[in-house]
Protein backbone atom coordinates (compact mmCIF):
# COMPACT_ATOMS: atom_id res chain seq x y z
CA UNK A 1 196.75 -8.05 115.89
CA UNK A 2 197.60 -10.45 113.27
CA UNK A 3 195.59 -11.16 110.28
CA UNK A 4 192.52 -13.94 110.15
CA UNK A 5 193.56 -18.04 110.21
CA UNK A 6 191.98 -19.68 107.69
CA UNK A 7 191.12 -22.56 109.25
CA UNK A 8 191.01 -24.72 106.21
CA UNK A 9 189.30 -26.72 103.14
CA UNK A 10 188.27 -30.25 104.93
CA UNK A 11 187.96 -32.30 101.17
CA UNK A 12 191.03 -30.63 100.16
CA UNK A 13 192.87 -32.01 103.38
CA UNK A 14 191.71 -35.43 102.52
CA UNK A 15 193.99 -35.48 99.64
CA UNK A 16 196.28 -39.03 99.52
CA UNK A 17 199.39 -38.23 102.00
CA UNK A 18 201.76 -40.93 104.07
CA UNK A 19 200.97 -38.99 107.29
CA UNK A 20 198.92 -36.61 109.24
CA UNK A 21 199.38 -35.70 112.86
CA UNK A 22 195.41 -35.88 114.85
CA UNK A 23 195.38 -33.37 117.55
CA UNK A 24 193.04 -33.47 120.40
CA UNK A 25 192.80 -30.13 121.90
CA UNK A 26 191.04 -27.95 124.91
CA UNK A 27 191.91 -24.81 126.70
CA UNK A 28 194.97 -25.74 126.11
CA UNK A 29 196.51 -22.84 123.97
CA UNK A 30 200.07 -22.55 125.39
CA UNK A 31 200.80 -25.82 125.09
CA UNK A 32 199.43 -26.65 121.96
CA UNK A 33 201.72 -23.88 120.47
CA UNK A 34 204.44 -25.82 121.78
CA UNK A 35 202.96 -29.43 120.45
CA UNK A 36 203.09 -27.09 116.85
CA UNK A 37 206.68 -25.91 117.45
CA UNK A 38 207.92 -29.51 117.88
CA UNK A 39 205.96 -30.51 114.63
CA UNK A 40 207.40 -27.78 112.50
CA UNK A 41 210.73 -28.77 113.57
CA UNK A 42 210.96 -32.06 112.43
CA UNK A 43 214.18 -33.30 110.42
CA UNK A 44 212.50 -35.71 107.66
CA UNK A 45 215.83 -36.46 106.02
CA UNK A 46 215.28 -39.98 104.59
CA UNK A 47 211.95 -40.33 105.05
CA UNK A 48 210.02 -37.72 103.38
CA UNK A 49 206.69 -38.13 104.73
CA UNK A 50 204.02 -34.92 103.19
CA UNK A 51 202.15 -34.78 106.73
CA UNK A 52 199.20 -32.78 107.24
CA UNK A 53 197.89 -31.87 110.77
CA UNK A 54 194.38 -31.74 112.08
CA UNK A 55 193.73 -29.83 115.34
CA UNK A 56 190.42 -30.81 116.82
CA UNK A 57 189.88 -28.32 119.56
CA UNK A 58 186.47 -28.40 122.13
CA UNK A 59 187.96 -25.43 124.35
CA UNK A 60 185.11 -23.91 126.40
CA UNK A 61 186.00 -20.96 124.94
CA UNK A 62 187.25 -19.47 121.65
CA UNK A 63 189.28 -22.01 119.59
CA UNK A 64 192.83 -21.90 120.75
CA UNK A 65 194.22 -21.13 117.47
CA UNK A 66 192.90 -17.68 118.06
CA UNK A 67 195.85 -17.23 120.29
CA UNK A 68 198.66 -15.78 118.79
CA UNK A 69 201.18 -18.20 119.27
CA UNK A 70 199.12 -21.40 117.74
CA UNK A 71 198.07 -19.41 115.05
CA UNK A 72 201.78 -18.06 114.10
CA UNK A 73 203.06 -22.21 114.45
CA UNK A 74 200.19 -22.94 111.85
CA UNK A 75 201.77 -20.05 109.90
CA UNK A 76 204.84 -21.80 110.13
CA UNK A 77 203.54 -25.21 109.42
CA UNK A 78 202.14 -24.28 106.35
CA UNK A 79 204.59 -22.72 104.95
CA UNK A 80 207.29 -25.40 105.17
CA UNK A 81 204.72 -27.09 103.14
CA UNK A 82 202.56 -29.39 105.86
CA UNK A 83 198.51 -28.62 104.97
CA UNK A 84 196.41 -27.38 108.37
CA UNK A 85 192.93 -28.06 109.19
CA UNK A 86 191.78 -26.37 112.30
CA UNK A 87 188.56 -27.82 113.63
CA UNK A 88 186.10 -25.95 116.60
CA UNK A 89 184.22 -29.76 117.01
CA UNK A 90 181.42 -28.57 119.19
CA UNK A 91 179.34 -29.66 121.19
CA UNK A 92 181.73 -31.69 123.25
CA UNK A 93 180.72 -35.71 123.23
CA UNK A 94 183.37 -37.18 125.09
CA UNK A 95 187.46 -37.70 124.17
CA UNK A 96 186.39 -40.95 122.05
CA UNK A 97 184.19 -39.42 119.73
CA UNK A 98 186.71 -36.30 119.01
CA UNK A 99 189.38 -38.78 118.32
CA UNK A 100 186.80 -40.14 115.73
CA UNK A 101 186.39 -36.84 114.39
CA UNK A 102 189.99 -36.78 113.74
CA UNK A 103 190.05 -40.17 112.30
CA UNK A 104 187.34 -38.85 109.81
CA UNK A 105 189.19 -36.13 108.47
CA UNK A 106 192.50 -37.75 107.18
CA UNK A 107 192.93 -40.10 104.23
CA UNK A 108 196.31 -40.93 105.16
CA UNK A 109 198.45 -44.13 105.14
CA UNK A 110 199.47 -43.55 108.93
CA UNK A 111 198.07 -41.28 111.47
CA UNK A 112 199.95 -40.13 114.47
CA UNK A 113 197.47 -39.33 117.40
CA UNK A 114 199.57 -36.44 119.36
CA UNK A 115 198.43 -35.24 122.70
CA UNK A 116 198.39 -31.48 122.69
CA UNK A 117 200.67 -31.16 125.49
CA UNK A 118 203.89 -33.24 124.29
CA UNK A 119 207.14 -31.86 122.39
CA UNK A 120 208.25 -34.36 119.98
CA UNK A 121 212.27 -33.98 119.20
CA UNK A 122 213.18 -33.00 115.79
CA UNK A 123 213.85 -37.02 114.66
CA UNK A 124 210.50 -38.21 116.69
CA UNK A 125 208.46 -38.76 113.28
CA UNK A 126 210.60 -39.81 111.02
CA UNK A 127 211.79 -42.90 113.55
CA UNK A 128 207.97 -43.44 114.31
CA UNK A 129 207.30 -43.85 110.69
CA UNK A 130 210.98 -46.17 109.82
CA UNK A 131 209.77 -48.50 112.96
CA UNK A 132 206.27 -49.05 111.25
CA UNK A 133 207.26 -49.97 108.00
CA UNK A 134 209.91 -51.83 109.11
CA UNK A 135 207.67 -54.03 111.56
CA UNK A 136 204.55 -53.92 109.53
CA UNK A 137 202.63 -53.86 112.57
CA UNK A 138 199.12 -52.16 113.14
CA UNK A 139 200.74 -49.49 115.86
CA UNK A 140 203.75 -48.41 117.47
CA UNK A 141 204.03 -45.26 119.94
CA UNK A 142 206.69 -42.93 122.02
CA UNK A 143 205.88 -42.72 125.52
CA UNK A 144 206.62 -39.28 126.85
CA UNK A 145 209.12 -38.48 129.48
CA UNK A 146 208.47 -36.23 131.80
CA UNK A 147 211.76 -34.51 132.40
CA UNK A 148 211.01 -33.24 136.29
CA UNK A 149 211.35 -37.20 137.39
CA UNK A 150 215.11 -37.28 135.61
CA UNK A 151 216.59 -37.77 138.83
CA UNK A 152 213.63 -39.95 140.07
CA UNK A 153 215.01 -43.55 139.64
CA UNK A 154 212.34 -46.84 139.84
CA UNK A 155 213.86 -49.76 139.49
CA UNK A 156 210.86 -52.05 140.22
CA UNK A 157 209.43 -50.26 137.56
CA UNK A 158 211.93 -50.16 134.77
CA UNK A 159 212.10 -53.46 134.99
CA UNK A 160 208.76 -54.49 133.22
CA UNK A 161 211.26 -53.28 129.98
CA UNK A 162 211.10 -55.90 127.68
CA UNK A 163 212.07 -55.71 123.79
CA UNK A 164 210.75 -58.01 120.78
CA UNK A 165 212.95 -60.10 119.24
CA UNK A 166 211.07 -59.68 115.79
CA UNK A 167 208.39 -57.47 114.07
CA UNK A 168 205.58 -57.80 116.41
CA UNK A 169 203.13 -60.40 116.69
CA UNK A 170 199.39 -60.27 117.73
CA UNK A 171 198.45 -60.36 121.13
CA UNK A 172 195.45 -60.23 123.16
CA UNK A 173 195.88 -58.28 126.56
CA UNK A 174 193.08 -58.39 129.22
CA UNK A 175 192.64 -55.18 131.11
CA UNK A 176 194.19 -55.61 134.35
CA UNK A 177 196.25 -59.32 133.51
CA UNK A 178 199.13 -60.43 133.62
CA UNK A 179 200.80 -57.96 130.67
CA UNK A 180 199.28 -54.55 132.27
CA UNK A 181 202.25 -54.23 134.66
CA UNK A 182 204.07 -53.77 131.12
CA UNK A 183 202.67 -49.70 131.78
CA UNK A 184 205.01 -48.82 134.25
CA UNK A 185 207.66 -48.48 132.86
CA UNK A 186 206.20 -45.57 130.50
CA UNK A 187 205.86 -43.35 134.23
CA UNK A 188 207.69 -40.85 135.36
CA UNK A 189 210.65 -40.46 134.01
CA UNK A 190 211.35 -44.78 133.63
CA UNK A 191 211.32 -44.94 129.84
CA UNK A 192 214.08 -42.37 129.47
CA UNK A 193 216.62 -44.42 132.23
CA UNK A 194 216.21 -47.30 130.06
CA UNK A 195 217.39 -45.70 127.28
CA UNK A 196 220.11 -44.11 128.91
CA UNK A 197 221.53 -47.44 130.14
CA UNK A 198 220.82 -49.10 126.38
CA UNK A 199 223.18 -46.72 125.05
CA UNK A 200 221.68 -46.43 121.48
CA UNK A 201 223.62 -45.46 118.52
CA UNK A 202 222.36 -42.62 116.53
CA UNK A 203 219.89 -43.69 114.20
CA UNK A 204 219.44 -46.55 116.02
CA UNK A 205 216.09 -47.85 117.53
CA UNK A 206 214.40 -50.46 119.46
CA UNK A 207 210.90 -52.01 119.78
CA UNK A 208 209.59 -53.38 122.97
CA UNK A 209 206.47 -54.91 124.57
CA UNK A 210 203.43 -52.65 125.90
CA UNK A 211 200.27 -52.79 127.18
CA UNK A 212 199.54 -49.57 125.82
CA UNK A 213 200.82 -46.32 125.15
CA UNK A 214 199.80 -42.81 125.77
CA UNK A 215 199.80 -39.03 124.30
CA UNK A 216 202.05 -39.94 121.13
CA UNK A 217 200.86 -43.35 119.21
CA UNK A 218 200.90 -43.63 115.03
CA UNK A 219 198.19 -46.39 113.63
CA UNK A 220 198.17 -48.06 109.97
CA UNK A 221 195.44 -46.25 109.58
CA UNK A 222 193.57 -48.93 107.57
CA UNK A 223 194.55 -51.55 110.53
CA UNK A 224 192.98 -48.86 112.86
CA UNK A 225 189.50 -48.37 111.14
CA UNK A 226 189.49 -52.36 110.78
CA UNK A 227 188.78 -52.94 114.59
CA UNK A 228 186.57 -50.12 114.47
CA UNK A 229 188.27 -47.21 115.36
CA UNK A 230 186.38 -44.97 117.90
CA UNK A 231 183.19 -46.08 116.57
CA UNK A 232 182.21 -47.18 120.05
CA UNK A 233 181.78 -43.64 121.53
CA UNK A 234 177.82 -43.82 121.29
CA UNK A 235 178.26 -46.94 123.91
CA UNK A 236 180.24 -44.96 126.68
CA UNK A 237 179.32 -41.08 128.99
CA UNK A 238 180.55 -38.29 127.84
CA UNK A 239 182.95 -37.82 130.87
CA UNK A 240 184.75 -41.08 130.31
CA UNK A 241 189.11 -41.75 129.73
CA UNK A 242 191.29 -44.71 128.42
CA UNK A 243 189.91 -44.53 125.23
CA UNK A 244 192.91 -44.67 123.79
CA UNK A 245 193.72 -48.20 125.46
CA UNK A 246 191.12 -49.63 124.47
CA UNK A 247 191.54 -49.05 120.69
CA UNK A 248 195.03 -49.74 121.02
CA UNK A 249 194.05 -53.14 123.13
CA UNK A 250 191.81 -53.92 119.41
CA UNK A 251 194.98 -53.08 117.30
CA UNK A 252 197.32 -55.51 118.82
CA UNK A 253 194.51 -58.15 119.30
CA UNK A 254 194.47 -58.30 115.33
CA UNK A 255 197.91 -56.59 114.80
CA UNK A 256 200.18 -56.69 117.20
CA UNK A 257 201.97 -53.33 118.24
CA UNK A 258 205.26 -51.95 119.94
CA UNK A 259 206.60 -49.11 121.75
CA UNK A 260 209.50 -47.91 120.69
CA UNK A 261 213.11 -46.39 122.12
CA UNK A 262 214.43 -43.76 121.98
CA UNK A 263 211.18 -42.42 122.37
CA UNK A 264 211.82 -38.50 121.74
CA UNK A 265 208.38 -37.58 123.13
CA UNK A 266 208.67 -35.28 126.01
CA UNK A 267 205.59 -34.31 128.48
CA UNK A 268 204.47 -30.72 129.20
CA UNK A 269 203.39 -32.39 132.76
CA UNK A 270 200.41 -29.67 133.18
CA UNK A 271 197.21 -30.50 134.22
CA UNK A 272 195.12 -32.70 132.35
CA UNK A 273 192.08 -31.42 131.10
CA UNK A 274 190.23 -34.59 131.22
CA UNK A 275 189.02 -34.51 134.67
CA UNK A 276 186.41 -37.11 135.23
CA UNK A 277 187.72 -40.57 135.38
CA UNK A 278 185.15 -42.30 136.87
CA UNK A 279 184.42 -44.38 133.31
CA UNK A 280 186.93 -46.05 131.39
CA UNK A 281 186.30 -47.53 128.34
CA UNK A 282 188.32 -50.46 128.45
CA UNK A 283 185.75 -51.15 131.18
CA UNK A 284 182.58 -49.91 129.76
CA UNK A 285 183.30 -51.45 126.59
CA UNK A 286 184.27 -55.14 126.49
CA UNK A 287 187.63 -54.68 124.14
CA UNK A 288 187.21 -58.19 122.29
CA UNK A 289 183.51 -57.91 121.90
């Protein structure tokens, strides 16, 4: 049995950084080991971010750092030098309020909400954080591939790819309008056959339009808490999704924001643990209230 996980000092994680990674997580332990893994292996060559990492977990259970193979990634984390704070944020109050939870604990510059079922390739972060300097924008995400679709080819849908010529500008997309089709392109596996075909050079990077993007998105954080963050949990059931889009929705309203290729976020594809659907936020919620 390996020794106790200190979960760590919340003030002393709020110390000035560039970057910390904001975790979501439940009864999701496997997975989230892997999410870790991916994290510890980033190449920062260039870039030199000090990122911290939050974990925010609402299993029904014991915390899922308790399991062996989280707790020997935050092992690893910490000692290539990236500060851990493990969170059991309980009672559960809905997605939107945990992802203001995380919000709350960092002090960062940027913060990079990860889904705790996506592998992010060893260059993920450091092109994540190069595209949002470069475009000064208030977000820019990787949409995930999910590898079992590889050989699953959409045309129709790969088609809604379509880059900026410039940084970013603001934009305000209604829920369901004209831009949403912009989404399908991020299923499957649609986002990684467009960067096959564009061919990039190493290094190299693009940003193109969205409507939103999910599991693996990094926020200016002060652009981010500007439009309110997730402050609008209280307004919303607990059982509720698309939190995410709606914030993001706010960010470019104000912002603007990209996605951006080669993405280097790649999808578990288990289960999702957010089962009821019924309410989304975006809905429940007018975004440009």
């Amino acid at each position: 049995m390996f020794r106790h996980l200190d979960p760590g000092d919340p003030l002393a994680f709020r110390a000035p950084r560039e970057l910390d990674v904001l975790i979501p997580s439940r009864n999701r332990a496997t997975e989230l080991a892997a999410t870790l893994a991916g994290l510890a292996g980033q190449d920062l060559t260039g870039v030199e971010p000090d990122f911290g990492v939050v974990v925010s977990d609402q299993s029904d259970g014991e915390p899922t750092w308790r399991h062996a193979a989280v707790a020997g990634m935050v092992r690893v984390l910490r000692h290539r030098g990236h500060p851990v704070l493990l969170h059991a944020h309980l009672p559960r109050r809905g997605v939107a309020e945990n992802r203001g939870h995380l919000l709350a604990s960092s002090a960062a510059r940027y913060v990079l909400f990860l889904d705790d079922d996506v592998w992010l390739e060893p260059a993920a972060v450091g092109r994540l954080l190069d595209s949002i300097r470069s475009l000064r924008c208030g977000l820019v995400g990787n949409a995930p591939h999910g590898l079992s679709y590889a050989d699953d080819h959409r045309p129709d849908q790969e088609k809604t790819y379509r880059e900026w010529a410039g940084p970013p500008t603001p934009e305000r997309i209604e829920p369901r309008g004209p831009e949403w089709s912009r989404a399908s392109v991020h299923a499957a596996a649609n986002l990684l056959h467009v960067e096959q075909r564009l061919a990039l050079r190493a290094g190299q990077w693009r940003a193109y339009r969205i409507a939103w993007v999910g599991a693996c998105v990094l926020y200016d954080r002060a652009k981010l808490v500007d439009v309110g963050g997730y402050d609008f949990w209280p307004r919303v059931p607990v059982e509720h999704s698309g939190e995410d889009v709606l914030v993001q929705l706010r960010v470019m309203e104000r912002y603007g924001g990209a996605g951006i290729v080669p993405s280097g976020a790649f999808h578990l594809e288990t289960p999702t643990t957010v089962d009821a659907r019924e309410t989304e936020c975006f809905d429940a919620v007018p975004p440009y209230d």
